[in-house]
Protein backbone atom coordinates (compact mmCIF):
# COMPACT_ATOMS: atom_id res chain seq x y z
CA UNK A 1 120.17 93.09 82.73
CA UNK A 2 120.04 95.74 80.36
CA UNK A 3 121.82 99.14 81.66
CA UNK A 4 119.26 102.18 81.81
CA UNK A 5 119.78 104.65 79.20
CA UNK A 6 117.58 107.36 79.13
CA UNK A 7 117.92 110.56 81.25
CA UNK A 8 115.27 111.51 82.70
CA UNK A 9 116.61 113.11 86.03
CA UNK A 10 118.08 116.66 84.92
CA UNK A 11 118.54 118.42 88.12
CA UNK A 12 120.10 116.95 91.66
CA UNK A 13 116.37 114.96 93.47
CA UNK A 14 115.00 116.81 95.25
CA UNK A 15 115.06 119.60 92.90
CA UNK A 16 115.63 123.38 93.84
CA UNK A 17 111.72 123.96 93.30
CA UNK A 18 110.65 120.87 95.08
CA UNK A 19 113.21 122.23 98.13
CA UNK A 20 111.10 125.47 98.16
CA UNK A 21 107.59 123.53 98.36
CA UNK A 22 108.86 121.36 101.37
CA UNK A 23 109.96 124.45 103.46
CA UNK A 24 106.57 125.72 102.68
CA UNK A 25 105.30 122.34 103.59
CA UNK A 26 106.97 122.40 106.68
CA UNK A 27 105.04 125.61 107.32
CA UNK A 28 101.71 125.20 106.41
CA UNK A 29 101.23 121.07 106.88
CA UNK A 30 100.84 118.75 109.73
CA UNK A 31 103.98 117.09 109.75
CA UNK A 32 101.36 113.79 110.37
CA UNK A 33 101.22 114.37 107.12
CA UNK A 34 104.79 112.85 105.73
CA UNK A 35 105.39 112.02 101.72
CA UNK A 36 107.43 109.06 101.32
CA UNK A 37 109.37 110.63 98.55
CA UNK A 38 110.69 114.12 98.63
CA UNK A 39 109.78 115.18 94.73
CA UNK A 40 106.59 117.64 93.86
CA UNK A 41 104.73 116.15 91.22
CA UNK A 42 103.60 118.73 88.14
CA UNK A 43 102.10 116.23 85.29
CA UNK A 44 102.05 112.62 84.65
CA UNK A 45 100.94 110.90 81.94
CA UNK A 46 100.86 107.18 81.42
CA UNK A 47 103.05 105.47 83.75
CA UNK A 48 105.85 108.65 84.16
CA UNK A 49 105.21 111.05 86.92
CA UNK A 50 107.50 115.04 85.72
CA UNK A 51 107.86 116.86 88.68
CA UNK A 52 107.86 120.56 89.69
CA UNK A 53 112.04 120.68 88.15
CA UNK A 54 111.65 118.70 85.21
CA UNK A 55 112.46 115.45 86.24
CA UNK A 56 110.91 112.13 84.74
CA UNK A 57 110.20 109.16 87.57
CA UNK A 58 108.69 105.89 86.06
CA UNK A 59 105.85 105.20 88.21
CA UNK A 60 106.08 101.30 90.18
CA UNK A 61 103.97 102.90 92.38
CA UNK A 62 100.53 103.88 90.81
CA UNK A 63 99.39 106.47 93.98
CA UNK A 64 99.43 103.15 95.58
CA UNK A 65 97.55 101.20 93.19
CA UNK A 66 95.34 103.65 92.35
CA UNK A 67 96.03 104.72 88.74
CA UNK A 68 96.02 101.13 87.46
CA UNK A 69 95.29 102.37 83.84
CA UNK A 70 97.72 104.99 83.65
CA UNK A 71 97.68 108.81 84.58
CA UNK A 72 95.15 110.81 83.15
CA UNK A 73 93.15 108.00 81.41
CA UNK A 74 91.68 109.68 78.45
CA UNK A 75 88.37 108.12 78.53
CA UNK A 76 87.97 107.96 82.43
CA UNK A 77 88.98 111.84 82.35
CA UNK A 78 86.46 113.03 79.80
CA UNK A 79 83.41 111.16 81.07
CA UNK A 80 84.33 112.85 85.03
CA UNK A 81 84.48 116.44 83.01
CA UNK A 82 81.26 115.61 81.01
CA UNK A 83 79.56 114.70 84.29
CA UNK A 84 81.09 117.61 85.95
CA UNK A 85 79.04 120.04 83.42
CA UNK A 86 75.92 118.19 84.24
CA UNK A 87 76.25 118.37 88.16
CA UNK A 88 78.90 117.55 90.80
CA UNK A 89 76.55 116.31 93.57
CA UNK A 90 73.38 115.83 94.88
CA UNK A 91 73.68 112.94 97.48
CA UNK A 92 72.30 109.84 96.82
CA UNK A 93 70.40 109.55 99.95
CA UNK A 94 68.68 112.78 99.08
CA UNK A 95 68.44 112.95 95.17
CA UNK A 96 69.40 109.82 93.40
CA UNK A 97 71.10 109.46 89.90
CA UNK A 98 71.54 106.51 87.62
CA UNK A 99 75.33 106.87 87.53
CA UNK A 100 75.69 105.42 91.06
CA UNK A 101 72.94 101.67 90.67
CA UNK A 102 74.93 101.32 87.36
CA UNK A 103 77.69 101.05 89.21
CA UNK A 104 76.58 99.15 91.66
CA UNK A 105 75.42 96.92 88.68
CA UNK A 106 78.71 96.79 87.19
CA UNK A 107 80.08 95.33 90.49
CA UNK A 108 77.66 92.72 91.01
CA UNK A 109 78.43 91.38 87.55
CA UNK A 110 82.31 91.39 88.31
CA UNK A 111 83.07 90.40 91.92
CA UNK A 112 83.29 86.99 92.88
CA UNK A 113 80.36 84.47 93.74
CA UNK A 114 77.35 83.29 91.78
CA UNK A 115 74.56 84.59 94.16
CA UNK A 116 72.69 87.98 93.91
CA UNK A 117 74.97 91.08 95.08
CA UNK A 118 73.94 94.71 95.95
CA UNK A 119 76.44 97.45 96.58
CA UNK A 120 76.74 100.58 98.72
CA UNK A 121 78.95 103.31 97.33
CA UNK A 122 81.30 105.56 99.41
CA UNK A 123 84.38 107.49 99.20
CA UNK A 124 87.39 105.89 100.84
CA UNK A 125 88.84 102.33 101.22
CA UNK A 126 88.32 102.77 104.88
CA UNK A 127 85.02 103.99 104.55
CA UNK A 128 84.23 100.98 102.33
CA UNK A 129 86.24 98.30 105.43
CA UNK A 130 83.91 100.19 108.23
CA UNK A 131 80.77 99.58 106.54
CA UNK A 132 81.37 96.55 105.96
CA UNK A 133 82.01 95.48 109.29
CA UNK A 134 78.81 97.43 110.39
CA UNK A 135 76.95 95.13 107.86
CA UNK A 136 78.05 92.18 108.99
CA UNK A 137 77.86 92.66 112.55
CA UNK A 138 74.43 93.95 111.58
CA UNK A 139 73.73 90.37 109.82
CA UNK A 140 75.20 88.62 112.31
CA UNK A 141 74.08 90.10 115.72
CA UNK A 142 77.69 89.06 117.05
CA UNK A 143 80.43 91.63 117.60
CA UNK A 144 83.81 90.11 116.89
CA UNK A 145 85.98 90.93 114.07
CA UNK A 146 88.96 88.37 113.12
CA UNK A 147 91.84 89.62 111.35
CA UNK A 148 95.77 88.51 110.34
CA UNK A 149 98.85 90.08 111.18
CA UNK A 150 100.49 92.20 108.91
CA UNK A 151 97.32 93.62 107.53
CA UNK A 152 96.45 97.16 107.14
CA UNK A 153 93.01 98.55 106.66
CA UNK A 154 93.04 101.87 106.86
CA UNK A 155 94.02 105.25 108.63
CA UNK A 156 90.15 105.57 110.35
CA UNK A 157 89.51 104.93 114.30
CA UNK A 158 88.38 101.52 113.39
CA UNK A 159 90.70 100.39 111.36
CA UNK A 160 93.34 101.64 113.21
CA UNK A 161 92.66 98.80 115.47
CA UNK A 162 92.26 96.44 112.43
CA UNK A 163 96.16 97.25 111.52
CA UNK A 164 99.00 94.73 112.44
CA UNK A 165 101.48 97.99 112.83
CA UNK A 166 100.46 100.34 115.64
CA UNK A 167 103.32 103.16 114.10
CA UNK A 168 103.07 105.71 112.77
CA UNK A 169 99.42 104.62 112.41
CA UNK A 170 97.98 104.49 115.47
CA UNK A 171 100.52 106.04 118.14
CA UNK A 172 99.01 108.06 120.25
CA UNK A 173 95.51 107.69 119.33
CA UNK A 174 94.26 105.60 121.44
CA UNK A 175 92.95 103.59 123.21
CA UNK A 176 92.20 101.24 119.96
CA UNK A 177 88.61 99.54 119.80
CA UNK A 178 87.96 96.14 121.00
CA UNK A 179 86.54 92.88 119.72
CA UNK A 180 89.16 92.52 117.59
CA UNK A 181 90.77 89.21 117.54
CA UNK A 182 94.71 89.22 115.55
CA UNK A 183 95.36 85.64 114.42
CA UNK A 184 99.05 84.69 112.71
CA UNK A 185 98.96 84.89 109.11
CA UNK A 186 99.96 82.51 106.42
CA UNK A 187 103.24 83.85 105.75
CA UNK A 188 105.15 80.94 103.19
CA UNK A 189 108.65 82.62 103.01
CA UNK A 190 108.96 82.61 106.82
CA UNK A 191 106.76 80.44 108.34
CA UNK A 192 107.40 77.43 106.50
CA UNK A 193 103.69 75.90 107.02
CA UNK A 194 101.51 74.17 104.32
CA UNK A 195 97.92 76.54 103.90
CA UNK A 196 95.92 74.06 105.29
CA UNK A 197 98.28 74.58 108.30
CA UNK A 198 98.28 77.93 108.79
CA UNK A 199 94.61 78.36 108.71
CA UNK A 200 94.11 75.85 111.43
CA UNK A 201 96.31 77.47 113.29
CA UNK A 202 94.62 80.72 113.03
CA UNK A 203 91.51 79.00 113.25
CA UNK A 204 92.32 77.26 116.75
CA UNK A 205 93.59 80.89 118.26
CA UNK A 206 89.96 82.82 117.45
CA UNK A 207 88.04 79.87 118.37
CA UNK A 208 89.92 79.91 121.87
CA UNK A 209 90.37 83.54 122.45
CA UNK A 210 86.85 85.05 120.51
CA UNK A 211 84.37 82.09 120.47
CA UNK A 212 83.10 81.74 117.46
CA UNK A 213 79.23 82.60 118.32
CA UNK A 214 81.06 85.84 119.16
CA UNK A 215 82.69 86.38 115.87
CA UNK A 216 80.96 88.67 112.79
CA UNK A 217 83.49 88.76 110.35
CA UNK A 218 86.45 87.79 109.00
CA UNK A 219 88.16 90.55 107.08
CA UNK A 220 91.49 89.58 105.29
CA UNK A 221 93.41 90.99 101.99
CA UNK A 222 93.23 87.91 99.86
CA UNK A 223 97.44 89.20 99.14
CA UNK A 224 98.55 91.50 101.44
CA UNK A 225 99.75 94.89 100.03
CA UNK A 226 101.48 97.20 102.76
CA UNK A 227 102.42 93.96 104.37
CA UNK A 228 104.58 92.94 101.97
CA UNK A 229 103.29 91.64 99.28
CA UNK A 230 102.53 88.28 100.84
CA UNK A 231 100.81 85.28 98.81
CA UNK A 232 99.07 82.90 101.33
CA UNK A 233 100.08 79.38 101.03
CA UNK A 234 97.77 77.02 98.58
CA UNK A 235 94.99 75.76 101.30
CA UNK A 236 94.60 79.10 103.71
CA UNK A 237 91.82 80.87 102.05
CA UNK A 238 89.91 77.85 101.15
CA UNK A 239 90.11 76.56 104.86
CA UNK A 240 89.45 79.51 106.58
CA UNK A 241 86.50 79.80 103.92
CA UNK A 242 85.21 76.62 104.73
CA UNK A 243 85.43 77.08 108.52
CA UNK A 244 83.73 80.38 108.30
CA UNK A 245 80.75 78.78 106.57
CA UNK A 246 80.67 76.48 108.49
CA UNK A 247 80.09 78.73 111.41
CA UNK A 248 78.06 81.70 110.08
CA UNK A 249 80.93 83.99 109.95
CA UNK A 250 80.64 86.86 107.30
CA UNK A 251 83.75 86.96 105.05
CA UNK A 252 85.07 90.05 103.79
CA UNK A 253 87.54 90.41 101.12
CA UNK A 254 89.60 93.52 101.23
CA UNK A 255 90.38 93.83 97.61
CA UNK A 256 91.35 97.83 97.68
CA UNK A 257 94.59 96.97 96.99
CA UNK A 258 94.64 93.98 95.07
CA UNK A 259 91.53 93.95 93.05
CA UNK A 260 90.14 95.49 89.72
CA UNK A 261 92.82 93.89 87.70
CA UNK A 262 95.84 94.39 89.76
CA UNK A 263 96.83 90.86 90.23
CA UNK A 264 96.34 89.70 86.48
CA UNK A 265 92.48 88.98 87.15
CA UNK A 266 89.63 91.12 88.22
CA UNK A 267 90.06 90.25 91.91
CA UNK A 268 92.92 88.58 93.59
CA UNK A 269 90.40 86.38 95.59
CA UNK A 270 89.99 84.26 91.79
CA UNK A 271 93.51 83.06 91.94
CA UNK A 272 92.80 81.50 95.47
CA UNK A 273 89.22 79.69 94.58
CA UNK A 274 87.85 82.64 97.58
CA UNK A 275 84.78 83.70 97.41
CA UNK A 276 83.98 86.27 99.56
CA UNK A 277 80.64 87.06 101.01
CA UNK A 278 81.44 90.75 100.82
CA UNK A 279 84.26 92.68 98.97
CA UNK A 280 85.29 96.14 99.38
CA UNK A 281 86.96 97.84 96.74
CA UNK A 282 88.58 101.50 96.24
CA UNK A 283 91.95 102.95 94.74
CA UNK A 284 91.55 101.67 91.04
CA UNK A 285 88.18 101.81 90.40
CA UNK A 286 88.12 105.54 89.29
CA UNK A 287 91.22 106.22 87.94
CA UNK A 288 91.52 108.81 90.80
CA UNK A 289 88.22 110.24 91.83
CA UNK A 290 87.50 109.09 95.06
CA UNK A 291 84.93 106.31 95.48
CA UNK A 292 84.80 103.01 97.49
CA UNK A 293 82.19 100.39 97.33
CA UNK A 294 81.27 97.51 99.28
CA UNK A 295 79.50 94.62 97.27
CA UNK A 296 78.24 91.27 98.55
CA UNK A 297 75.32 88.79 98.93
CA UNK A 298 72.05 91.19 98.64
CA UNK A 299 70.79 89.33 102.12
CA UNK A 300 73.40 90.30 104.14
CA UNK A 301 73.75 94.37 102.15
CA UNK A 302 70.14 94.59 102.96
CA UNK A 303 71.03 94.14 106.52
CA UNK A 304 70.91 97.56 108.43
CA UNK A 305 68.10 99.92 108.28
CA UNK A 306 66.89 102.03 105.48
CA UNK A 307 69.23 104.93 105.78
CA UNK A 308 71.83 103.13 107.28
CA UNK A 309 74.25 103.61 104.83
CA UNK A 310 75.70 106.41 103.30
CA UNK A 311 77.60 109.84 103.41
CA UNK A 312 77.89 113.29 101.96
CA UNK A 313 79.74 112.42 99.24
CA UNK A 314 79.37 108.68 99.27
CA UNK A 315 78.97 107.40 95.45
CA UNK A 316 79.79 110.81 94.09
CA UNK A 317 78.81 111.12 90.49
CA UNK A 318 81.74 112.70 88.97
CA UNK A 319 83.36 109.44 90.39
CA UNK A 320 80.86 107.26 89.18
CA UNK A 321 81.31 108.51 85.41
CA UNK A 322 84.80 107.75 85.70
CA UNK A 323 84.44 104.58 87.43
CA UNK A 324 82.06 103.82 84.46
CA UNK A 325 84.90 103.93 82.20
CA UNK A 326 87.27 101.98 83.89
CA UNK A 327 84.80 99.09 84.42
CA UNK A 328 84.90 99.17 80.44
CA UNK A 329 88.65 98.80 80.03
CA UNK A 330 89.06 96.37 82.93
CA UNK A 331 86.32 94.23 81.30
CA UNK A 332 87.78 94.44 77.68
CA UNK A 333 89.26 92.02 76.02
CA UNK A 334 93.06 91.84 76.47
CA UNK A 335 92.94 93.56 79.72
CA UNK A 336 93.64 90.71 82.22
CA UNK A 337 96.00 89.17 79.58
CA UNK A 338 98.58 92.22 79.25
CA UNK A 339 98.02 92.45 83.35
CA UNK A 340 99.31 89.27 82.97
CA UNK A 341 102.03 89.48 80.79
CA UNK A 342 102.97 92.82 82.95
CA UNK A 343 103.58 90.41 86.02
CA UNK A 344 105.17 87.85 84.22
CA UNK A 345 108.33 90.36 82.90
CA UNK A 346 108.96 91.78 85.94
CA UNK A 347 109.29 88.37 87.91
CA UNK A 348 111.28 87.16 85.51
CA UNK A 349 113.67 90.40 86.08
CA UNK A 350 113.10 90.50 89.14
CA UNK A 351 114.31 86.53 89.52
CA UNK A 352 117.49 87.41 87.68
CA UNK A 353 118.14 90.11 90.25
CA UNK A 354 117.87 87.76 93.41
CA UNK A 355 120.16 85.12 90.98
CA UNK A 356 122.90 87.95 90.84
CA UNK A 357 122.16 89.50 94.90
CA UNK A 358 121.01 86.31 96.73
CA UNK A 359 122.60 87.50 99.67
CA UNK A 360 120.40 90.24 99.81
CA UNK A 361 117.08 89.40 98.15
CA UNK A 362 115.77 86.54 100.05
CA UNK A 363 112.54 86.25 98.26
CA UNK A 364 110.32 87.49 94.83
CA UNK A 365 106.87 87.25 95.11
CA UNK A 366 103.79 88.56 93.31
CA UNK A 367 101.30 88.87 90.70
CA UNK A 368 100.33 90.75 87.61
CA UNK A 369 101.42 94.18 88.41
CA UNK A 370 101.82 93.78 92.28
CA UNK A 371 104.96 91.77 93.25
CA UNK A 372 107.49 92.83 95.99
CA UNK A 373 110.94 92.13 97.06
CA UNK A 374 111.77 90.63 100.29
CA UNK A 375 115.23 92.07 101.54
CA UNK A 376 117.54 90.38 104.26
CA UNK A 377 120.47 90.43 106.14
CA UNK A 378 123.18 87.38 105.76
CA UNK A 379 121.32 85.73 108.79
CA UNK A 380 118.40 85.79 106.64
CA UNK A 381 116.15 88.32 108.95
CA UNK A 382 114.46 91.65 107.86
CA UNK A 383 116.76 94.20 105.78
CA UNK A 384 114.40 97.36 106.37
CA UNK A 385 118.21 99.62 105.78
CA UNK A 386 118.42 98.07 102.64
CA UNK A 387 114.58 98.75 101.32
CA UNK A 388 115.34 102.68 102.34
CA UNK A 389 118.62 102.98 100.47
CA UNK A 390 117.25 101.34 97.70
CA UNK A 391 114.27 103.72 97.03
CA UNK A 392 115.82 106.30 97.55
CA UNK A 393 118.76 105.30 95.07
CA UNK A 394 116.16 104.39 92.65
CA UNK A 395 114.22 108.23 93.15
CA UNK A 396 117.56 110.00 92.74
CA UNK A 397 117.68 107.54 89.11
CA UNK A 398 114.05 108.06 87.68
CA UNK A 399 112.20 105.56 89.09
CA UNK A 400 109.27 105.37 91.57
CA UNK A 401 108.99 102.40 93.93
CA UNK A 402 107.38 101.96 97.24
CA UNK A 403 108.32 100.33 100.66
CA UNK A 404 106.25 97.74 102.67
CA UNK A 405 106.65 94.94 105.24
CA UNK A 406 105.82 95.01 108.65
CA UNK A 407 109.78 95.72 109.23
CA UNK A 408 109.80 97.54 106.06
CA UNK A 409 112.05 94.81 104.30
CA UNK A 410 110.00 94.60 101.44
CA UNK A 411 110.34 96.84 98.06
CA UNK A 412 106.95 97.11 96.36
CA UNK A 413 106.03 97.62 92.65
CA UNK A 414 102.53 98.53 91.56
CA UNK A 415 102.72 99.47 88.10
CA UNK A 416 100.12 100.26 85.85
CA UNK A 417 98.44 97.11 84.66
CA UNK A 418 99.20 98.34 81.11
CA UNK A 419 102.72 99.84 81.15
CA UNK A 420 104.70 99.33 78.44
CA UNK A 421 107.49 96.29 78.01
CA UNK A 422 109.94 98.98 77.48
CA UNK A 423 109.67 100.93 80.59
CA UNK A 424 109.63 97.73 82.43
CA UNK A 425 112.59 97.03 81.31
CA UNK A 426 113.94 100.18 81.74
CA UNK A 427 112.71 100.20 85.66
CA UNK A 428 114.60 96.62 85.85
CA UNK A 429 117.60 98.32 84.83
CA UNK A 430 117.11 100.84 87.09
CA UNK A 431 116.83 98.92 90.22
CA UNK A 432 119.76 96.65 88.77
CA UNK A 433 121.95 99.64 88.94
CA UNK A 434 120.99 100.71 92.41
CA UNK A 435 121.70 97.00 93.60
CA UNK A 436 124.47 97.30 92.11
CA UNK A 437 125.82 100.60 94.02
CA UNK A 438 124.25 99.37 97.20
């Protein structure tokens, strides 16, 4: 592994003007409200984040997957300020705009399944998982929700209940809603189980403990994000696809995370032969602006009553001109190929790492520009310690990466889908070094 060479941390991290903002912070802000990482951000541009002291952090974090085409995408930036001189908002529901059905259009074109799709726009990726479950229970006439553990949906009252982790999410807050039904997930690093396995397995708990003329929907991340970057087993999705057919069960995908090119293809559900009957999408799909969507079979969208759907600033068009933009580049040719290429250099440095610390990094696992690192103790359970001193060895070096897990044994990297090979390899170096010190 190449040794990092650059310098692009000039003061101790956190800075002297980042100290200042987080006593002010401490003032002012909930304390529910905790950053991850202690720098103040100031600029960013491409994949490198300067913050308020001068100091350069390559970004394996993306706002969480957000900025999948780099900070401040040129093109995705002027066409939000163009908008922005035309008007901000209207509401859709009140005074429509053309910006918001050709984005709905755009979506139907790009999200898996050969059937007729309609979207409805909103603002949040838990906005976008809550209407979706009111559309399919609204389809369906049942009530049940099935979901996996280790998922996480969302911050929302809902959601909160969808979550496999309770803390910091949910403590406190309750009571949680019902009808939702938590089957094991397909989990191949620990649970040893062929797909096809797993998904009977999960299948056999909801049919005992929900019934399935009880159950709506199925919402599952087709590759689980916060939970650790975990790949199902070849077999799970199609099963539990099949079975859900078979039964009337509504399928949603939650791609918020993992779609819109992250994985190396527009949606992570392609990799799997899954196809969702409704997706929800958010994070990447304007380069920042808020907006959410939720796109499926135009049968079951069509579902609740006219003004059923919507929200103040649900399909905003200042978002919508962005997510215009982005639509373009994701769709372009070369796109999904450098995604591609993106995933394939960091495995393979991420693979020599785990040859050199095997001890420590019991698994690599990922695609395109989401993969993750599964740390462990010698007895081969979760090394959450290790994940912490790690990212925060890796800040105090220039480099931006994120935890996950359900124990929080797993070190995430979301890059930008278009970073360059030579801040890759500088990131690789990076986290080489702070192996090497831990």
């Amino acid at each position: 592994m190449t040794a990092a060479t650059k310098t692009r941390i000039i003061t101790e991290v956190p800075g002297p003007r980042s100290r200042e903002i987080a006593e002010l912070k401490a003032e002012f802000v909930s304390r529910s409200v905790s950053p991850a990482l202690p720098v103040y951000i100031a600029s960013a541009e491409g994949s490198v984040l300067t913050d308020v002291d001068g100091n350069e952090f390559i970004d394996f974090g993306s706002g969480i997957g957000v900025t999948s085409l780099g900070h401040v995408n040129e093109a995705a930036v002027a066409a939000a300020i163009e908008q922005s001189k035309r008007f901000t908002h209207t509401l859709f529901s009140v005074t429509p705009y053309e910006l918001y059905v050709q984005v709905a259009r755009r979506l139907a074109g790009i999200t898996p399944g050969n059937f007729a799709k309609k979207s409805v726009l909103s603002s949040t990726g838990a906005e976008a998982i809550e209407n979706a479950i009111k559309i399919a229970r609204s389809h369906t006439r049942r009530n049940g929700i099935a979901v996996v553990d280790h998922a996480y949906h969302g911050r929302t009252n809902l959601t909160l209940g969808l979550n496999f982790k309770a803390s910091p999410y949910s403590t406190g807050a309750g009571p949680r809603p019902g009808e939702i039904y938590r089957a094991v997930n397909s989990y191949p690093f620990r649970d040893g189980l062929s797909g096809v396995e797993a998904a009977k397995r999960a299948i056999a708990y909801w049919e005992k403990t929900a019934g399935v003329e009880n159950l709506a929907c199925l919402l599952i991340e087709p590759i689980q994000g916060e939970g650790g970057i975990i790949l199902p087993a070849e077999g799970f999705l199609e099963t539990l696809q099949a079975w859900c057919r078979e039964q009337g069960i509504v399928i949603i995908a939650d791609e918020i995370q993992t779609g819109l090119g992250r994985t190396g293809a527009l949606f992570a559900s392609e990799h799997f032969g899954f196809e969702p009957d409704l997706v929800a999408t958010a994070k990447a799909i304007a380069a920042g602006y808020p907006l959410s969507a939720v796109t499926g079979r135009a049968e079951i969208m069509d579902a609740m009553p006219a003004g059923g759907l919507s929200g103040t600033f649900s399909g905003n068009p200042v978002a919508c001109a962005a997510a215009i933009e982005i639509l373009d580049q994701l769709e372009a040719e070369g796109a999904m190929s450098r995604a591609v290429a993106v995933g394939e250099r960091i495995q393979a440095g991420l693979r020599e790492l785990q040859a050199q610390y095997p001890s420590l990094i019991g698994d690599v696992r990922g695609l395109g520009a989401l993969h993750g690192i599964e740390l462990v103790n010698a007895d081969g359970s979760p090394n959450a310690a290790a994940q912490a001193a790690l990212s925060r060895a890796a800040i105090e070096r220039g480099l931006l990466l994120l935890g996950g897990g359900s124990d929080g044994q797993v070190l995430r990297m979301l890059p930008a889908i278009n970073i360059s090979d030579e801040l890759i390899d500088e990131a690789l170096a990076i986290l080489g070094e702070c192996l090497a010190a831990l």
